[in-house]
C-alpha atoms as a PDB file:
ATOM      1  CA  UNK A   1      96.074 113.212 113.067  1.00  0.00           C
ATOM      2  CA  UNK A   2      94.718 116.207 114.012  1.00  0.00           C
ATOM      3  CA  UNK A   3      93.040 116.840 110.541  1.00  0.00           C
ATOM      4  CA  UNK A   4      91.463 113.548 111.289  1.00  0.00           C
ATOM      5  CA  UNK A   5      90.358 114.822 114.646  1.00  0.00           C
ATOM      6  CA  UNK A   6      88.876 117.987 113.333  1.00  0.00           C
ATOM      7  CA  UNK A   7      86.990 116.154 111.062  1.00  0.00           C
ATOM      8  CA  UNK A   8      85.017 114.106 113.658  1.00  0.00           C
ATOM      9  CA  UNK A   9      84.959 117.258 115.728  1.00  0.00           C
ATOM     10  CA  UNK A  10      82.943 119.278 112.525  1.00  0.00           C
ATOM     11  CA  UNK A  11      80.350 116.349 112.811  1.00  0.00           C
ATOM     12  CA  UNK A  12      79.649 116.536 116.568  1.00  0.00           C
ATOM     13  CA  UNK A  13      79.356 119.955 116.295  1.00  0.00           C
ATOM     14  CA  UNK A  14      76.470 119.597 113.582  1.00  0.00           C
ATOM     15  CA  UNK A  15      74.848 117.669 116.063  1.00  0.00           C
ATOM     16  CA  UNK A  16      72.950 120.395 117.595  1.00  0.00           C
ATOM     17  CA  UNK A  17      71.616 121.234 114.178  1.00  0.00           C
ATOM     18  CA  UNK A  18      69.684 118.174 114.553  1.00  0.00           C
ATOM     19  CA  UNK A  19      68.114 118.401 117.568  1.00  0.00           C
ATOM     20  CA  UNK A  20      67.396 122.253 117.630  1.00  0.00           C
ATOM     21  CA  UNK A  21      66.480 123.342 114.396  1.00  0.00           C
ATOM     22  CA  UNK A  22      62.333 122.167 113.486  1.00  0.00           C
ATOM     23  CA  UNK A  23      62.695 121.647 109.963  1.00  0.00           C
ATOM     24  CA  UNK A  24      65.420 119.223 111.096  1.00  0.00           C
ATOM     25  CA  UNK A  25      64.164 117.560 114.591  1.00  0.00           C
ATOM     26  CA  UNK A  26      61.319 116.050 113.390  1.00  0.00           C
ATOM     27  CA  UNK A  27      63.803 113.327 111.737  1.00  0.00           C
ATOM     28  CA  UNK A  28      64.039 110.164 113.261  1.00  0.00           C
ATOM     29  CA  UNK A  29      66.382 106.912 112.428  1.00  0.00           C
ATOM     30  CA  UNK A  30      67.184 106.875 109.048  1.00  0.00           C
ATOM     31  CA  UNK A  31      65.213 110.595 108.181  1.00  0.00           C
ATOM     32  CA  UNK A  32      68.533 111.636 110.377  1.00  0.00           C
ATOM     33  CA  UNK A  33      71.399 109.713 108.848  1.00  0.00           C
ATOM     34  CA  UNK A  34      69.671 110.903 105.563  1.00  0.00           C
ATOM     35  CA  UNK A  35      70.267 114.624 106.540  1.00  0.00           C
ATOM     36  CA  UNK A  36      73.900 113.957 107.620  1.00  0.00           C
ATOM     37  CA  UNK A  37      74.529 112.074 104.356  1.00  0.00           C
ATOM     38  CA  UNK A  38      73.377 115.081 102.461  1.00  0.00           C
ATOM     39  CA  UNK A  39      74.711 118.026 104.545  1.00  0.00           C
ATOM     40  CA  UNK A  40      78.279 116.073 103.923  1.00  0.00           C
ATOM     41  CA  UNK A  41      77.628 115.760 100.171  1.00  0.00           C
ATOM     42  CA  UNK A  42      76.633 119.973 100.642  1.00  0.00           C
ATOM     43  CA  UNK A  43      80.136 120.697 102.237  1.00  0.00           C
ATOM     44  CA  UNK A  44      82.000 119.342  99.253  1.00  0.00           C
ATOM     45  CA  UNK A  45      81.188 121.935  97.415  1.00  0.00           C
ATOM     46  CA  UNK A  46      80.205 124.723  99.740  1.00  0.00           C
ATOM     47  CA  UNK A  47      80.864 125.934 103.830  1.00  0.00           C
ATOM     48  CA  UNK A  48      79.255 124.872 106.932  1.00  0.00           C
ATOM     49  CA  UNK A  49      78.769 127.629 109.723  1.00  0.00           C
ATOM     50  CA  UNK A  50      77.336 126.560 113.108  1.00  0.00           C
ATOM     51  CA  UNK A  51      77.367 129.306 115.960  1.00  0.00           C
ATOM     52  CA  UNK A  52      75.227 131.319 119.075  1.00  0.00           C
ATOM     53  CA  UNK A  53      73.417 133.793 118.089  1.00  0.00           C
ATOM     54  CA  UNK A  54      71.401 137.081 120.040  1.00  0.00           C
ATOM     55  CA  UNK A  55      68.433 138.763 118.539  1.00  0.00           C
ATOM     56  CA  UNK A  56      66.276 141.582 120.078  1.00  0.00           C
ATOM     57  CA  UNK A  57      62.359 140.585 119.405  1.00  0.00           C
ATOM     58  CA  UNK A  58      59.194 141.428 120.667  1.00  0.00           C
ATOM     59  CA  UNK A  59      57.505 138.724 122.998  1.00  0.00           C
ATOM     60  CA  UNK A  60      53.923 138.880 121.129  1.00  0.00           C
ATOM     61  CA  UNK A  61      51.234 139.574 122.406  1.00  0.00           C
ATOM     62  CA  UNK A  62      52.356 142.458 124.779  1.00  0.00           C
ATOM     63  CA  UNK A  63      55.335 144.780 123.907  1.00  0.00           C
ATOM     64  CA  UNK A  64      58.259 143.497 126.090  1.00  0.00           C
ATOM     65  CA  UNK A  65      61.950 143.574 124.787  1.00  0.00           C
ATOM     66  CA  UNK A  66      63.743 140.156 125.230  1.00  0.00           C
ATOM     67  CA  UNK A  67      67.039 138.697 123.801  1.00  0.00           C
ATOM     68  CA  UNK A  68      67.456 135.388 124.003  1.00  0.00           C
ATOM     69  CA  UNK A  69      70.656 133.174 122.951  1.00  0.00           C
ATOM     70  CA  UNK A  70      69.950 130.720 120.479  1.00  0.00           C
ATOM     71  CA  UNK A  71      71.585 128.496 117.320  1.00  0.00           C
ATOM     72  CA  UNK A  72      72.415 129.591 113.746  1.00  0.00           C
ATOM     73  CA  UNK A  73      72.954 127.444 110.638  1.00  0.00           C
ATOM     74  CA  UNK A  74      74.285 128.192 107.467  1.00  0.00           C
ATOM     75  CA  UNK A  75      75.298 127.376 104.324  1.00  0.00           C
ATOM     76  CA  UNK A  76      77.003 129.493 101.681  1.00  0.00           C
ATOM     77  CA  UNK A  77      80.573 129.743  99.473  1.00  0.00           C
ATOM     78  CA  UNK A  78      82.959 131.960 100.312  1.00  0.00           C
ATOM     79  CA  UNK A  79      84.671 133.761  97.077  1.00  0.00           C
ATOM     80  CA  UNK A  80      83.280 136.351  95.346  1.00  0.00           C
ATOM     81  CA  UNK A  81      79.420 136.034  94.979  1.00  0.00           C
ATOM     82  CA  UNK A  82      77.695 132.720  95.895  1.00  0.00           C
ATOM     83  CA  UNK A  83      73.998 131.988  97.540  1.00  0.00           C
ATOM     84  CA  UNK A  84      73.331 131.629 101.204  1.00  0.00           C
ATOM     85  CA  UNK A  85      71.063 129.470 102.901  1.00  0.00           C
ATOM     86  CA  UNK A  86      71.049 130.458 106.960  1.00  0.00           C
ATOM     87  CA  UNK A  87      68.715 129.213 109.564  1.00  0.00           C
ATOM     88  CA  UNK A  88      68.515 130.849 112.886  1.00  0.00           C
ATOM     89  CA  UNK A  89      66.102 129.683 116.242  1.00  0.00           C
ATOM     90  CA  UNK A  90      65.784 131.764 119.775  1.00  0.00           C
ATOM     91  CA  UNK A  91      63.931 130.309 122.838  1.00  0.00           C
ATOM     92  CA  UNK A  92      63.847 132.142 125.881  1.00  0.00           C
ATOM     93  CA  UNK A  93      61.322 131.944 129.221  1.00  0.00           C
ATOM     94  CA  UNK A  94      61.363 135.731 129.898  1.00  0.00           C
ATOM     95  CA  UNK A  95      61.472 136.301 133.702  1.00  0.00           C
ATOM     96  CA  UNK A  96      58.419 135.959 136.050  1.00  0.00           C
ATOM     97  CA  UNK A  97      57.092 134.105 132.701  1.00  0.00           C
ATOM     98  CA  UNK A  98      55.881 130.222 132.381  1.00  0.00           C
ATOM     99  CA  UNK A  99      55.760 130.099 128.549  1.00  0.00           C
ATOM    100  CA  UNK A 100      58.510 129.981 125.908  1.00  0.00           C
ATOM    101  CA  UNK A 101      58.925 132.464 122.990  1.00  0.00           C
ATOM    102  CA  UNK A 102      60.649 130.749 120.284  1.00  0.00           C
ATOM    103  CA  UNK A 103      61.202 132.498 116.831  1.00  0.00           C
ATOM    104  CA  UNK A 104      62.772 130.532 113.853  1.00  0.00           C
ATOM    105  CA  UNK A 105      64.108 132.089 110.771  1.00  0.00           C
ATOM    106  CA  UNK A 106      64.985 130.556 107.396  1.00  0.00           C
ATOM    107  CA  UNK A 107      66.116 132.712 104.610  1.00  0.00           C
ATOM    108  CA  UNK A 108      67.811 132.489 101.393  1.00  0.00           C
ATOM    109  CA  UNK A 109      69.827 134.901  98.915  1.00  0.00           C
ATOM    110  CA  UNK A 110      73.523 136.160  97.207  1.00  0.00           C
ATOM    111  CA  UNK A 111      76.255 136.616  99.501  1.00  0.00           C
ATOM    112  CA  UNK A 112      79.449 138.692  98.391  1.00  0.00           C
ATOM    113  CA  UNK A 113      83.023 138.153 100.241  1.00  0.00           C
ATOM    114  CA  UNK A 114      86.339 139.666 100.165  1.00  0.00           C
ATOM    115  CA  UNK A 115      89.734 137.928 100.992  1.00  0.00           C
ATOM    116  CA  UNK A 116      92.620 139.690 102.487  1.00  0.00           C
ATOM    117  CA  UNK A 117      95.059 137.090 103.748  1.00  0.00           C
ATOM    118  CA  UNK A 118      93.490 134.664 106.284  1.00  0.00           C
ATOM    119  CA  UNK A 119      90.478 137.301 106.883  1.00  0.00           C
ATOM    120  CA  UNK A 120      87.153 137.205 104.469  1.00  0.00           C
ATOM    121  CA  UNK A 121      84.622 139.896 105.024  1.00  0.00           C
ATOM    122  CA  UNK A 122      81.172 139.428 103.975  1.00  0.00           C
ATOM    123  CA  UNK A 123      77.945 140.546 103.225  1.00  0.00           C
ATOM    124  CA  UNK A 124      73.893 139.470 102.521  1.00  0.00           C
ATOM    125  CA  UNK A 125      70.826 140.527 101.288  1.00  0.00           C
ATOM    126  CA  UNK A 126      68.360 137.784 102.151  1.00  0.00           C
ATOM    127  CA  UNK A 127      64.779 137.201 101.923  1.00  0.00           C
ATOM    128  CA  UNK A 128      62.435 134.444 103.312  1.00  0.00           C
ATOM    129  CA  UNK A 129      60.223 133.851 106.389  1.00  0.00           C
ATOM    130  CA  UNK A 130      59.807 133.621 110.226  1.00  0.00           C
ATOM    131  CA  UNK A 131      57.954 131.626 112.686  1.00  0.00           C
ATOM    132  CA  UNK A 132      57.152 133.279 116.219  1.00  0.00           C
ATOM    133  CA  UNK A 133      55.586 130.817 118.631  1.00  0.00           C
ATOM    134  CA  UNK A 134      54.783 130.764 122.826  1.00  0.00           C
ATOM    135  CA  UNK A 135      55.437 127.001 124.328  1.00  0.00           C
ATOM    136  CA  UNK A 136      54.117 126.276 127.727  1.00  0.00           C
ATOM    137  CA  UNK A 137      52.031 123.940 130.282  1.00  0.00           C
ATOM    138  CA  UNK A 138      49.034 125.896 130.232  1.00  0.00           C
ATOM    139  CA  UNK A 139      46.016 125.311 127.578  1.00  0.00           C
ATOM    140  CA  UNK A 140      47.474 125.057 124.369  1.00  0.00           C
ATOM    141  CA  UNK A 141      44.655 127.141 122.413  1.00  0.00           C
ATOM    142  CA  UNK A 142      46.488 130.357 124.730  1.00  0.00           C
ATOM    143  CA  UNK A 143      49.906 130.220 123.388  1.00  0.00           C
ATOM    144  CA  UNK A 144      50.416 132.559 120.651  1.00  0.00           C
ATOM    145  CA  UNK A 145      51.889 131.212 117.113  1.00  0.00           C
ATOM    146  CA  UNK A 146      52.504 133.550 113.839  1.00  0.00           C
ATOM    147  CA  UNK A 147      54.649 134.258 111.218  1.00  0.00           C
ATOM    148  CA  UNK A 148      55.100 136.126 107.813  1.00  0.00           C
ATOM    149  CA  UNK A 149      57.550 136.977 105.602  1.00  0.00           C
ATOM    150  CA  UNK A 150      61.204 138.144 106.599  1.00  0.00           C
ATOM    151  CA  UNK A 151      64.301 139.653 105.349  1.00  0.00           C
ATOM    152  CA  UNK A 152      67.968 140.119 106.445  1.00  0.00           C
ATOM    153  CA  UNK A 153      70.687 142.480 106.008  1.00  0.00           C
ATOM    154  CA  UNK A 154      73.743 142.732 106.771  1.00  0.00           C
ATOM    155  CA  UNK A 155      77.488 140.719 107.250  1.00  0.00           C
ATOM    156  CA  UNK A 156      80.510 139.788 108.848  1.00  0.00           C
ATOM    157  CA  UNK A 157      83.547 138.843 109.398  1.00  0.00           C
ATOM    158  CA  UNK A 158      85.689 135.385 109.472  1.00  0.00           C
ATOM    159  CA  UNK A 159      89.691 134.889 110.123  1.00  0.00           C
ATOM    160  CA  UNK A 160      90.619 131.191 108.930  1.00  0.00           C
ATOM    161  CA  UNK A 161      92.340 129.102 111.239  1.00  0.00           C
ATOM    162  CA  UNK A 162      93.459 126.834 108.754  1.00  0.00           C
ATOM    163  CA  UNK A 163      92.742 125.794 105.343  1.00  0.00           C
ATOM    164  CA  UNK A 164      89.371 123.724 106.439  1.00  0.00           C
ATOM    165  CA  UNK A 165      88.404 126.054 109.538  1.00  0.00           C
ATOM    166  CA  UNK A 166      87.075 129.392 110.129  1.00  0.00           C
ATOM    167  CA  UNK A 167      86.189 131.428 113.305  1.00  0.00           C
ATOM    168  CA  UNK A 168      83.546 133.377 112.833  1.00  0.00           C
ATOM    169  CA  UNK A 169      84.082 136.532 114.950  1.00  0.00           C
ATOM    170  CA  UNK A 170      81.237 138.843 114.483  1.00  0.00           C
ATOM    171  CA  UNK A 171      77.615 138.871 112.012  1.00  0.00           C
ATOM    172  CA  UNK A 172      75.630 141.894 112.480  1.00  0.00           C
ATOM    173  CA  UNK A 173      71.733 141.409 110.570  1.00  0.00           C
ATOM    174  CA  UNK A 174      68.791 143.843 110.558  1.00  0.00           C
ATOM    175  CA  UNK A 175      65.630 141.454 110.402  1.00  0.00           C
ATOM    176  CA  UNK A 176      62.710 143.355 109.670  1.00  0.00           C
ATOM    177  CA  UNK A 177      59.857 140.688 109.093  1.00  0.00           C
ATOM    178  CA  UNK A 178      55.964 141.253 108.765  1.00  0.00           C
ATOM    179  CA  UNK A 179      53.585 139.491 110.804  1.00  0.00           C
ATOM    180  CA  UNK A 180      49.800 139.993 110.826  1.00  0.00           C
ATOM    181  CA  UNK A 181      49.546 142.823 108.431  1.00  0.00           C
ATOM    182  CA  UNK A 182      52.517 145.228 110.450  1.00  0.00           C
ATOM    183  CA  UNK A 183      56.457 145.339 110.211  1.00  0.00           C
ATOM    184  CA  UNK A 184      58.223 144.528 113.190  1.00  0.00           C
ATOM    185  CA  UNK A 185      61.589 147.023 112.044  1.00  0.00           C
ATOM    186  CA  UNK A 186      63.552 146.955 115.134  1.00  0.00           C
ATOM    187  CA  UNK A 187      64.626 143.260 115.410  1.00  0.00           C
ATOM    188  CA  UNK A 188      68.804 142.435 115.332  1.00  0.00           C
ATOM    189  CA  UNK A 189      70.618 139.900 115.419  1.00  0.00           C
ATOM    190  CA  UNK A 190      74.481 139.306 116.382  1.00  0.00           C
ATOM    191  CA  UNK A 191      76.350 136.154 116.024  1.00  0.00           C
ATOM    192  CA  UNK A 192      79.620 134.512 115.857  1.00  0.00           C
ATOM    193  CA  UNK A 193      80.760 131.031 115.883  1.00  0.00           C
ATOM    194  CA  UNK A 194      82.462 128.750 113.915  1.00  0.00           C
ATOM    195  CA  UNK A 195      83.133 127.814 109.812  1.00  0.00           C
ATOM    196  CA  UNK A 196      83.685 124.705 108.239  1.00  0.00           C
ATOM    197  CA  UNK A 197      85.463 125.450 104.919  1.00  0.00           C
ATOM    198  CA  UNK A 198      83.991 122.906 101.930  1.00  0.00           C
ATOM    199  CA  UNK A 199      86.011 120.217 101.044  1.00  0.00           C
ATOM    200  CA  UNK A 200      86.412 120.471  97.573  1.00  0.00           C
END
């Protein structure tokens, strides 16, 4: 019973992959039962993580420090070494501020874990891009919108609740990314949430 009621539970919680993450939102009727079909044929054979996540960027143009709260998506295995795919998004009106900064980050790459009873420690080297963008009402040709290539590096750490779940207690990344010619070396990100263990 309460296997069954995870189960449903994993799903709803997914949900907010759909409607946050760009790659994803833009699907619509079947595009969206599509992507559930094959993020459940994904988990038979590898994890599910969904959780918050907190990264320091700069609000472009200008040089002010924000940290907004935002969604992370990933999937990866979790013996040994295995691949990674992890998907991250921030939005955030900074204060006194009308426009949005949103900043999306997809990257791939290995991932290596170590088991010690119900804990697995982890860590990533990955590489891939990120997309900075300003949202607001005023005249769209003023909001700012980059991007460039991005890495990540760094771990964390997961206790298993039981043989299908995972809490994800901490992920620590440094995300240095370049953008226009310059590297932006100062941005981190810190995370937790939760792990849905593949069903195989």
């Amino acid at each position: 019973m309460i296997h069954r009621i995870m189960r449903k539970m994993k799903w709803i919680g997914l949900l907010p992959v759909l409607l946050f993450f760009p790659a994803i939102a833009s699907a619509q009727g079947d595009g969206m039962i599509f992507i559930v079909y094959i993020l459940e044929q994904v988990h038979k054979v590898a994890d599910l993580s969904l959780g918050f996540s907190t990264t320091s960027t700069t609000n472009t143009p200008g040089s002010e420090r924000i940290i907004p709260l935002g969604m992370q998506f990933g999937i990866s295995g979790h013996k040994g070494i295995s691949g990674e795919v992890d998907l991250a998004i921030q939005s955030r009106t900074p204060a006194g501020q009308s426009k949005t900064f949103n900043m999306f980050e997809y990257l791939f790459g290995p991932r290596f874990s170590a088991h010690k009873g119900r804990a697995t420690a982890y860590g990533h080297i990955l590489a891939g891009g990120v997309h900075l963008w300003e949202s607001g009402k005023e005249i769209e040709s003023s909001n700012y919108e980059g991007g460039g290539f991005a890495m990540a590096f760094g771990g964390g750490f997961d206790v298993d609740v039981n043989e299908k779940i995972a809490v994800r207690v901490a992920q620590v990344d440094w995300i240095p990314f370049r953008e226009n010619g310059c590297w932006e070396n100062s941005t981190f990100r810190f995370g937790f949430g939760v792990v849905f263990r593949s069903t195989k």
